[in-house]
N, C-alpha and C. Protein backbone atom coordinates (compact mmCIF):
# COMPACT_ATOMS: atom_id res chain seq x y z
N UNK A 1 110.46 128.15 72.11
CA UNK A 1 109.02 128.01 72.19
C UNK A 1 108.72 126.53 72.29
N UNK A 2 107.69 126.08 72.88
CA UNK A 2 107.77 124.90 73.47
C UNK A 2 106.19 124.96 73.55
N UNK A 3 105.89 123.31 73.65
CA UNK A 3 104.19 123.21 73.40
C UNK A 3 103.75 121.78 73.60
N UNK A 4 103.48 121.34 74.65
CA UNK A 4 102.46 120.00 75.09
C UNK A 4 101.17 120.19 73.91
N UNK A 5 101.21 119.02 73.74
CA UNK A 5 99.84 118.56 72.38
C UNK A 5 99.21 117.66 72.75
N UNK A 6 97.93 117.44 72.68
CA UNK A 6 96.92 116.30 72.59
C UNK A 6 96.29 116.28 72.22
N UNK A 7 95.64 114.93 71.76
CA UNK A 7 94.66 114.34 70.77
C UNK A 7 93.67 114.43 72.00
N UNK A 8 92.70 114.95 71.38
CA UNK A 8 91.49 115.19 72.14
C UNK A 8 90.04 114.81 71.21
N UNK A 9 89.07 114.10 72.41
CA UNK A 9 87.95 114.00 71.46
C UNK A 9 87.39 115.17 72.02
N UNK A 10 87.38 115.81 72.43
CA UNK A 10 86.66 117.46 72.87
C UNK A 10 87.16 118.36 74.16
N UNK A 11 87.17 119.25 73.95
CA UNK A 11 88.01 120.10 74.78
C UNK A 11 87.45 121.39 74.55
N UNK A 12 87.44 122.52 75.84
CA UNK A 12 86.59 123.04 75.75
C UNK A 12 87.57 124.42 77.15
N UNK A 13 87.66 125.66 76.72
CA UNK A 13 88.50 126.57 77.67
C UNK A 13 87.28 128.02 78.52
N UNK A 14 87.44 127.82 79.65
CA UNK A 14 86.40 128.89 80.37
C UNK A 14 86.94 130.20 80.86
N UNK A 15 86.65 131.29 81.04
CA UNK A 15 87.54 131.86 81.96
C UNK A 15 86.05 132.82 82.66
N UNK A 16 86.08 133.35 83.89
CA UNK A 16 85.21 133.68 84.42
C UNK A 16 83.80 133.24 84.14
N UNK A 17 83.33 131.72 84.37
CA UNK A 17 82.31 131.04 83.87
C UNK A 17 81.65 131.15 82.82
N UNK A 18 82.37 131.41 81.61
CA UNK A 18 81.92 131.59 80.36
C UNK A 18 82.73 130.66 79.48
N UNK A 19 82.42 130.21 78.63
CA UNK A 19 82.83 129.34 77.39
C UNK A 19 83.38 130.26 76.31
N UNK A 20 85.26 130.39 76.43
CA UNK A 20 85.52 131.29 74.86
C UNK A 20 86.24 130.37 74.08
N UNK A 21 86.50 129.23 74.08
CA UNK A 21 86.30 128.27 73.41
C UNK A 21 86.36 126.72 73.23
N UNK A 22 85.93 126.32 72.06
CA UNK A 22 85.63 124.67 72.42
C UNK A 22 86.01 123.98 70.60
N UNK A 23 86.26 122.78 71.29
CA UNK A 23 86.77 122.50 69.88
C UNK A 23 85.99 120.79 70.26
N UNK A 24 85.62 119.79 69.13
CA UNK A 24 85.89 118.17 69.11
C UNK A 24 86.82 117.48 68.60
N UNK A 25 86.84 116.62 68.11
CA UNK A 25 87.78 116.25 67.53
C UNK A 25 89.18 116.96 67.09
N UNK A 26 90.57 116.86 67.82
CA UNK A 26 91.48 117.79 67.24
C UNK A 26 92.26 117.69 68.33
N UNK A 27 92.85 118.55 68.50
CA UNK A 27 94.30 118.95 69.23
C UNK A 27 93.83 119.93 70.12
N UNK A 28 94.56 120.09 71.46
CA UNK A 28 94.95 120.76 72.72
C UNK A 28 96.23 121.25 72.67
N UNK A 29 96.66 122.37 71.91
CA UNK A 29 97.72 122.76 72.12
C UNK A 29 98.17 123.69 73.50
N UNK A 30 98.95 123.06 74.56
CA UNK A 30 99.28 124.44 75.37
C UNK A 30 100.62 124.94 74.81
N UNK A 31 100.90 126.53 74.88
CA UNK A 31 101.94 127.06 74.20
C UNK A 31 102.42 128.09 75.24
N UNK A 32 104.05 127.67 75.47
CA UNK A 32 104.90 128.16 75.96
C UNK A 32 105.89 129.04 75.41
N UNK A 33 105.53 130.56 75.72
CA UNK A 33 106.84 131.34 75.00
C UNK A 33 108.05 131.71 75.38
N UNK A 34 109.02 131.57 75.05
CA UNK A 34 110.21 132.21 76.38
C UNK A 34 110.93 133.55 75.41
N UNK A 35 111.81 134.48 76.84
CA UNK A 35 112.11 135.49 75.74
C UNK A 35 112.91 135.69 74.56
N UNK A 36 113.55 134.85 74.01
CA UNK A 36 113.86 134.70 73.07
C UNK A 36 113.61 134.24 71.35
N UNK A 37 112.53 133.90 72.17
CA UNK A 37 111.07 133.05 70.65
C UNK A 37 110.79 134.12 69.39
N UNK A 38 110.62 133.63 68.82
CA UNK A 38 110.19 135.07 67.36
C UNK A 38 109.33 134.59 66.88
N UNK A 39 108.46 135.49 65.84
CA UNK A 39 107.76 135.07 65.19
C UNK A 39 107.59 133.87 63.99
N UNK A 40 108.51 133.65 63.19
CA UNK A 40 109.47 132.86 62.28
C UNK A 40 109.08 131.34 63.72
N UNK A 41 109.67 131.37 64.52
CA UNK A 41 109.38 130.03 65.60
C UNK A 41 108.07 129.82 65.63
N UNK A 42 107.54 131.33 65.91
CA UNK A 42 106.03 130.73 66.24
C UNK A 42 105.16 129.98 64.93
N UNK A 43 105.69 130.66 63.83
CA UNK A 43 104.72 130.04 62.77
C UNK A 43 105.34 128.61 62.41
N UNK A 44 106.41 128.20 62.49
CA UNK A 44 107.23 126.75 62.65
C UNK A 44 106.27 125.61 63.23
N UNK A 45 106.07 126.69 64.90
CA UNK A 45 105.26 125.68 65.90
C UNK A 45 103.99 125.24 65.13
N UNK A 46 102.99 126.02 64.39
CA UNK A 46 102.28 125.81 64.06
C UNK A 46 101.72 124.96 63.30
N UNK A 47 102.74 125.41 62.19
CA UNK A 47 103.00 123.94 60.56
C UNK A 47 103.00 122.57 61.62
N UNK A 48 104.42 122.72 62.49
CA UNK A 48 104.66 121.54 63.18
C UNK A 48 103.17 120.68 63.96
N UNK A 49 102.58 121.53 64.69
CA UNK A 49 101.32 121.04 64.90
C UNK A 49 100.26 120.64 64.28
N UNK A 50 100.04 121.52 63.20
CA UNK A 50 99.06 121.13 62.31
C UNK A 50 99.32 119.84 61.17
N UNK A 51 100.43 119.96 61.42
CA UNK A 51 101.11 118.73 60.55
C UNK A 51 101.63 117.42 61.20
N UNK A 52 101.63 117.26 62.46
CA UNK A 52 101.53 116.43 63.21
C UNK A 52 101.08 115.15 63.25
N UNK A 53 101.95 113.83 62.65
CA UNK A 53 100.62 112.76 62.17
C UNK A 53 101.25 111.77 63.63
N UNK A 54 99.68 112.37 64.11
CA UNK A 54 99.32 111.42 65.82
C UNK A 54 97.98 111.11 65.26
N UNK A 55 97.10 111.19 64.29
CA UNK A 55 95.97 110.74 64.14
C UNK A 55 95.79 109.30 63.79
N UNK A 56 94.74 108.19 64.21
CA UNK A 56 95.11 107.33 63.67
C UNK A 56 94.46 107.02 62.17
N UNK A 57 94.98 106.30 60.90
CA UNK A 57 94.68 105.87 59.95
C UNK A 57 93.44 104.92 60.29
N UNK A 58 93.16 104.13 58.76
CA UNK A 58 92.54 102.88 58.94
C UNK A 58 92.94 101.80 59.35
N UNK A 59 94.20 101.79 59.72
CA UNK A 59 95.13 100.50 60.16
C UNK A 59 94.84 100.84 61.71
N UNK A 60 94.89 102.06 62.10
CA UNK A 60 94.95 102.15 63.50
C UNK A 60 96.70 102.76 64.00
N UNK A 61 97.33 103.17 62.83
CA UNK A 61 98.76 103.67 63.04
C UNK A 61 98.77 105.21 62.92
N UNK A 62 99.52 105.90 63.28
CA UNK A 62 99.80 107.82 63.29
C UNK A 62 99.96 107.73 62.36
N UNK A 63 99.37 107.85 61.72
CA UNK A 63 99.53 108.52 59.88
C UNK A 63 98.90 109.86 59.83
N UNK A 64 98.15 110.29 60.18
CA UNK A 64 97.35 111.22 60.02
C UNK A 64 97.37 112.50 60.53
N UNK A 65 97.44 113.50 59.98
CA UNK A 65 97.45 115.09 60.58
C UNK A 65 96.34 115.68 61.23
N UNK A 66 96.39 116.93 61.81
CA UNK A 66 95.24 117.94 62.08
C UNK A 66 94.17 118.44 60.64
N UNK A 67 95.55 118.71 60.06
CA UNK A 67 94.78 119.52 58.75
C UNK A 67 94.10 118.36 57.92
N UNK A 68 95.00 117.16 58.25
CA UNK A 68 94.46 115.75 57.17
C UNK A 68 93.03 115.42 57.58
N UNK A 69 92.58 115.53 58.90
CA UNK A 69 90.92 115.27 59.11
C UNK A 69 90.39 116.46 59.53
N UNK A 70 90.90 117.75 59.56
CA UNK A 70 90.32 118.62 59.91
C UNK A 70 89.48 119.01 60.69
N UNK A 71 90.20 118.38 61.79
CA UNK A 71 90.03 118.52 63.01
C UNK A 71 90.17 120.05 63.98
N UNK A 72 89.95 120.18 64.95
CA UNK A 72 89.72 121.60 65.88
C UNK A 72 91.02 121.99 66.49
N UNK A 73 91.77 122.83 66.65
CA UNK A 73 92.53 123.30 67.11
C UNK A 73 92.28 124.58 68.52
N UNK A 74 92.70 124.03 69.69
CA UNK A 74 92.50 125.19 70.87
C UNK A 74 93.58 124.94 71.45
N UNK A 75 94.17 126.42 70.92
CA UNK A 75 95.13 127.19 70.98
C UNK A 75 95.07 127.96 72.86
N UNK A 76 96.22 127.23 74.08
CA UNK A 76 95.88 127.81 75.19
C UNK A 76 97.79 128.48 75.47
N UNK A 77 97.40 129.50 76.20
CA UNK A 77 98.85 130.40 76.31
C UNK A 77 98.57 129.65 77.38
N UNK A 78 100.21 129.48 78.05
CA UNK A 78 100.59 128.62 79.29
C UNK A 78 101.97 129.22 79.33
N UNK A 79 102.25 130.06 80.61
CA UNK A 79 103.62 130.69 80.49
C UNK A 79 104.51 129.43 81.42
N UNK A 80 103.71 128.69 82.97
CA UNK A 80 104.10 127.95 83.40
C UNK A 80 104.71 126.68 82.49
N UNK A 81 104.74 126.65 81.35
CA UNK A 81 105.14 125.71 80.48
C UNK A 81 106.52 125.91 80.59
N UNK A 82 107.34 127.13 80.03
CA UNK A 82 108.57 127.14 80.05
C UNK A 82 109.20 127.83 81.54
N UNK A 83 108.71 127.09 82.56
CA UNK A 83 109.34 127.37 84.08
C UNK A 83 110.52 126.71 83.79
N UNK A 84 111.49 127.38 84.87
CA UNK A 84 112.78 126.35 85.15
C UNK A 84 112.56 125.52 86.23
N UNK A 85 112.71 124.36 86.35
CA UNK A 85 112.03 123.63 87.36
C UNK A 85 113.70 122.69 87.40
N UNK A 86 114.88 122.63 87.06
CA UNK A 86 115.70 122.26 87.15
C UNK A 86 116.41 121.96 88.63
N UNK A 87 116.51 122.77 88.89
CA UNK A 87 116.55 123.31 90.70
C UNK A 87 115.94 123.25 91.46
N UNK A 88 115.65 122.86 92.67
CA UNK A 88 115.22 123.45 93.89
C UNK A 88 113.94 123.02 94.02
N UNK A 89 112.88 123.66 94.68
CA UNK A 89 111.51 123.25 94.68
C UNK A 89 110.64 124.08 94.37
N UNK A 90 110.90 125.34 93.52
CA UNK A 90 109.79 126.03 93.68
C UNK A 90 110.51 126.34 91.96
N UNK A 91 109.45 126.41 90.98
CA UNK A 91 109.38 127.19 89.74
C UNK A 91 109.86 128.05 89.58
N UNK A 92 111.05 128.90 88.84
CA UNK A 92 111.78 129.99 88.08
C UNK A 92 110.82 130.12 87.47
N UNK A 93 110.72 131.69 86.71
CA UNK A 93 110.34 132.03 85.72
C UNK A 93 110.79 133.51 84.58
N UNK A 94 111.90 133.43 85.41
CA UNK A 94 112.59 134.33 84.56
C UNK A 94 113.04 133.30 82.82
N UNK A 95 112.63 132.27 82.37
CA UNK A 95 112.95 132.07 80.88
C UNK A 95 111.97 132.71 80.26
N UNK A 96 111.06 132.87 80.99
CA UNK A 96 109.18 133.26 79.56
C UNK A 96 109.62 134.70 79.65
N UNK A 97 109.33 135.16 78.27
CA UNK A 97 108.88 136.23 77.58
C UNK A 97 107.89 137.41 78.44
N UNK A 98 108.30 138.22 78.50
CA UNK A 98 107.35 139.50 79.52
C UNK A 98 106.48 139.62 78.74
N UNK A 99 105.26 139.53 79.44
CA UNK A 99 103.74 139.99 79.14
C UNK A 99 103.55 140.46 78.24
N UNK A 100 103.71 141.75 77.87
CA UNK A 100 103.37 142.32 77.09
C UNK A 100 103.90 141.75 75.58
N UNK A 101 105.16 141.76 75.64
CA UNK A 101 105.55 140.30 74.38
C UNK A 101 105.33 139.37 74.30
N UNK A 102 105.16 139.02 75.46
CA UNK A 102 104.33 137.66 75.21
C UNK A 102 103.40 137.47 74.27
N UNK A 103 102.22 138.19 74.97
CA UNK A 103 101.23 138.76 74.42
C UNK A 103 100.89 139.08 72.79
N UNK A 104 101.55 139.60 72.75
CA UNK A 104 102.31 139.84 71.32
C UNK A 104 102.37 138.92 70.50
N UNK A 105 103.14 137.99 70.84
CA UNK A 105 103.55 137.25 70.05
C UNK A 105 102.90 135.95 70.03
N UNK A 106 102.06 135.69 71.31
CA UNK A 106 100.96 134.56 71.00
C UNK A 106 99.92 134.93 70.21
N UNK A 107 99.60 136.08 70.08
CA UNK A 107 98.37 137.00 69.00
C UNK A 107 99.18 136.65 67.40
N UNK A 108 99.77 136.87 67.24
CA UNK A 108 100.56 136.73 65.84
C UNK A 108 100.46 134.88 66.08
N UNK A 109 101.22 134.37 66.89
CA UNK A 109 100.67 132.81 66.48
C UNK A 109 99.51 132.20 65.87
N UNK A 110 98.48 132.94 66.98
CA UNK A 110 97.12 132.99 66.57
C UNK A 110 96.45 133.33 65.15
N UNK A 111 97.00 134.22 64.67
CA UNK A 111 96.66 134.82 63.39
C UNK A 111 97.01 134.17 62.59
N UNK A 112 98.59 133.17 62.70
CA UNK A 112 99.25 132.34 61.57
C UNK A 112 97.90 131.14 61.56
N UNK A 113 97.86 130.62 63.03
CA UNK A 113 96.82 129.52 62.74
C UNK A 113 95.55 129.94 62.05
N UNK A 114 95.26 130.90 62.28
CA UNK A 114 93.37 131.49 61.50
C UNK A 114 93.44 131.45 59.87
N UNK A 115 94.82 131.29 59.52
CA UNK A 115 95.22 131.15 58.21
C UNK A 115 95.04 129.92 57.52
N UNK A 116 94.93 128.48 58.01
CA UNK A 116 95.06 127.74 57.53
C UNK A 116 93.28 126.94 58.13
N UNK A 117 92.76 126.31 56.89
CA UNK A 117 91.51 125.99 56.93
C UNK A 117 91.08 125.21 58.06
N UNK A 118 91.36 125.58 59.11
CA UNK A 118 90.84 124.56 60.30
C UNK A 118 90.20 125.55 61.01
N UNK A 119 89.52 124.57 62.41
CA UNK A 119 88.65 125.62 63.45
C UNK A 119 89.68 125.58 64.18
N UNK A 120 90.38 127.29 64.46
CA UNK A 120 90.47 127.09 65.81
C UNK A 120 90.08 128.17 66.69
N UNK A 121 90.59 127.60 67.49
CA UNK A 121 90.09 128.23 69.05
C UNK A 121 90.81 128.49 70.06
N UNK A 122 90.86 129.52 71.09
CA UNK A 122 92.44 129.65 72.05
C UNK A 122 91.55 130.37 73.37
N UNK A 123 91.92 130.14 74.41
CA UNK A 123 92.36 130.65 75.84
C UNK A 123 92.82 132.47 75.79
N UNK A 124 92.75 132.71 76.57
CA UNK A 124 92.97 134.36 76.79
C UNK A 124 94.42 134.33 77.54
N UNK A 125 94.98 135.50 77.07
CA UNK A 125 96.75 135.42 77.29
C UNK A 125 96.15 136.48 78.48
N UNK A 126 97.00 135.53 79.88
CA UNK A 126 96.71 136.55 81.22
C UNK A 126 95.98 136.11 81.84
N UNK A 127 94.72 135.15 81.74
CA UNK A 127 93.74 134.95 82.31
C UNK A 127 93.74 133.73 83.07
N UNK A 128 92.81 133.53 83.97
CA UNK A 128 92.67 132.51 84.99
C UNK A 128 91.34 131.47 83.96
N UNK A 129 92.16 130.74 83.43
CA UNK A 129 91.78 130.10 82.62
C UNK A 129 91.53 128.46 83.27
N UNK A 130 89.91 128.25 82.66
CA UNK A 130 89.46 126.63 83.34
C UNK A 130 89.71 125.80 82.07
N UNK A 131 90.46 124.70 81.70
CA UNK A 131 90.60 124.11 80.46
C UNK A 131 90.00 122.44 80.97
N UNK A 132 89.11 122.02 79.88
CA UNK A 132 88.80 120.67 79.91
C UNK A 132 89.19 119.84 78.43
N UNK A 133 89.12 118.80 78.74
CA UNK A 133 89.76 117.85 77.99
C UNK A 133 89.36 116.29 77.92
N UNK A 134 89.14 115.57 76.89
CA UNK A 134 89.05 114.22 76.91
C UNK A 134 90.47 113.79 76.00
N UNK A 135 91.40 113.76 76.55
CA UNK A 135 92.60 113.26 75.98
C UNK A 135 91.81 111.37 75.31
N UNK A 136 92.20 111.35 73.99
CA UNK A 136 92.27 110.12 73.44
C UNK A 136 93.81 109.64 73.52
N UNK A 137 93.16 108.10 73.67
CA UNK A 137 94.99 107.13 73.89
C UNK A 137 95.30 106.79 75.30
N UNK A 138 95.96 107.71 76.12
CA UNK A 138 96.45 109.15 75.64
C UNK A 138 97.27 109.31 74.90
N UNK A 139 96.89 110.22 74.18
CA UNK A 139 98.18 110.68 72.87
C UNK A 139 98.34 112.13 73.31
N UNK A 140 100.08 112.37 74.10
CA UNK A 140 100.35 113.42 74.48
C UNK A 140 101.73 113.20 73.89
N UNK A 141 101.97 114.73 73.22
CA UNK A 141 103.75 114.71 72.84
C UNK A 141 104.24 116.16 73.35
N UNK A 142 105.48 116.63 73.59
CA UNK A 142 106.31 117.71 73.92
C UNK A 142 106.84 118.22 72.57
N UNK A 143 106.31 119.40 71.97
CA UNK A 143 107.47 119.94 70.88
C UNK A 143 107.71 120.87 71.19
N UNK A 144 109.13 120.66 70.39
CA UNK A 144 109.98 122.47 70.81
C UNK A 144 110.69 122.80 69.32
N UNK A 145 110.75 124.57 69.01
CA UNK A 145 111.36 124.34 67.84
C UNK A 145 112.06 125.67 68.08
């Protein structure tokens, strides 16, 4: 499981010209499942994100977490995340997780995050999804666990 992050001052996900969700201050998580991921990973990813110190302190250094300023979390499924792009010119995608598990198992991610006192917010698993963003910094990192 694998997951691009950013510090965002607002960010905001559409899908058929509607707003299902928006966050300010906080994190852009996109989340990549492949078929081998479990649940146990997914809730890992989560701690790992929410615990994440990319925020800056009063010095102006990453000291600081999601949960530490309690900040917004939007949570977006992205299967193109774990393409094989190793080869050739065109995207594999036989590593991600089939749909329906997929599915699955980004809903249970979801649920781990609704657990812990922050806002969040997520993208629709399947959907032709419009995502906006004001990346701060930029502060972008790659985790995998």
């Amino acid at each position: 499981m694998r997951s691009v992050i950013q510090l965002v001052s607002d960010a905001d996900v559409q899908v058929g010209g509607k707003f299902i969700g928006q966050i300010s201050r906080g994190i852009v998580a996109l989340i990549g499942i492949e078929k081998h991921d479990t649940e146990q990973e997914a809730k890992k990813l989560i701690d790992k994100i929410i615990n994440y110190r990319i925020f800056p302190d009063e010095q102006g250094k990453m000291n600081l977490s999601l949960l530490s300023i309690q900040g917004g979390l939007l949570l977006i499924p992205q299967f193109t995340l774990v393409a094989e792009t190793s080869k050739g010119t065109r995207p594999g995608f036989s590593l991600g997780m089939p749909p329906e598990q997929g599915k699955c198992l980004f809903e249970t991610l979801l649920a781990y995050a609704k657990s812990h006192p922050l806002l969040i917010q997520h993208g629709q698993f399947g959907a032709d999804m419009k995502v906006s963003l004001c990346n701060e910094g930029p502060v972008t990192f790659i985790l995998q666990v």
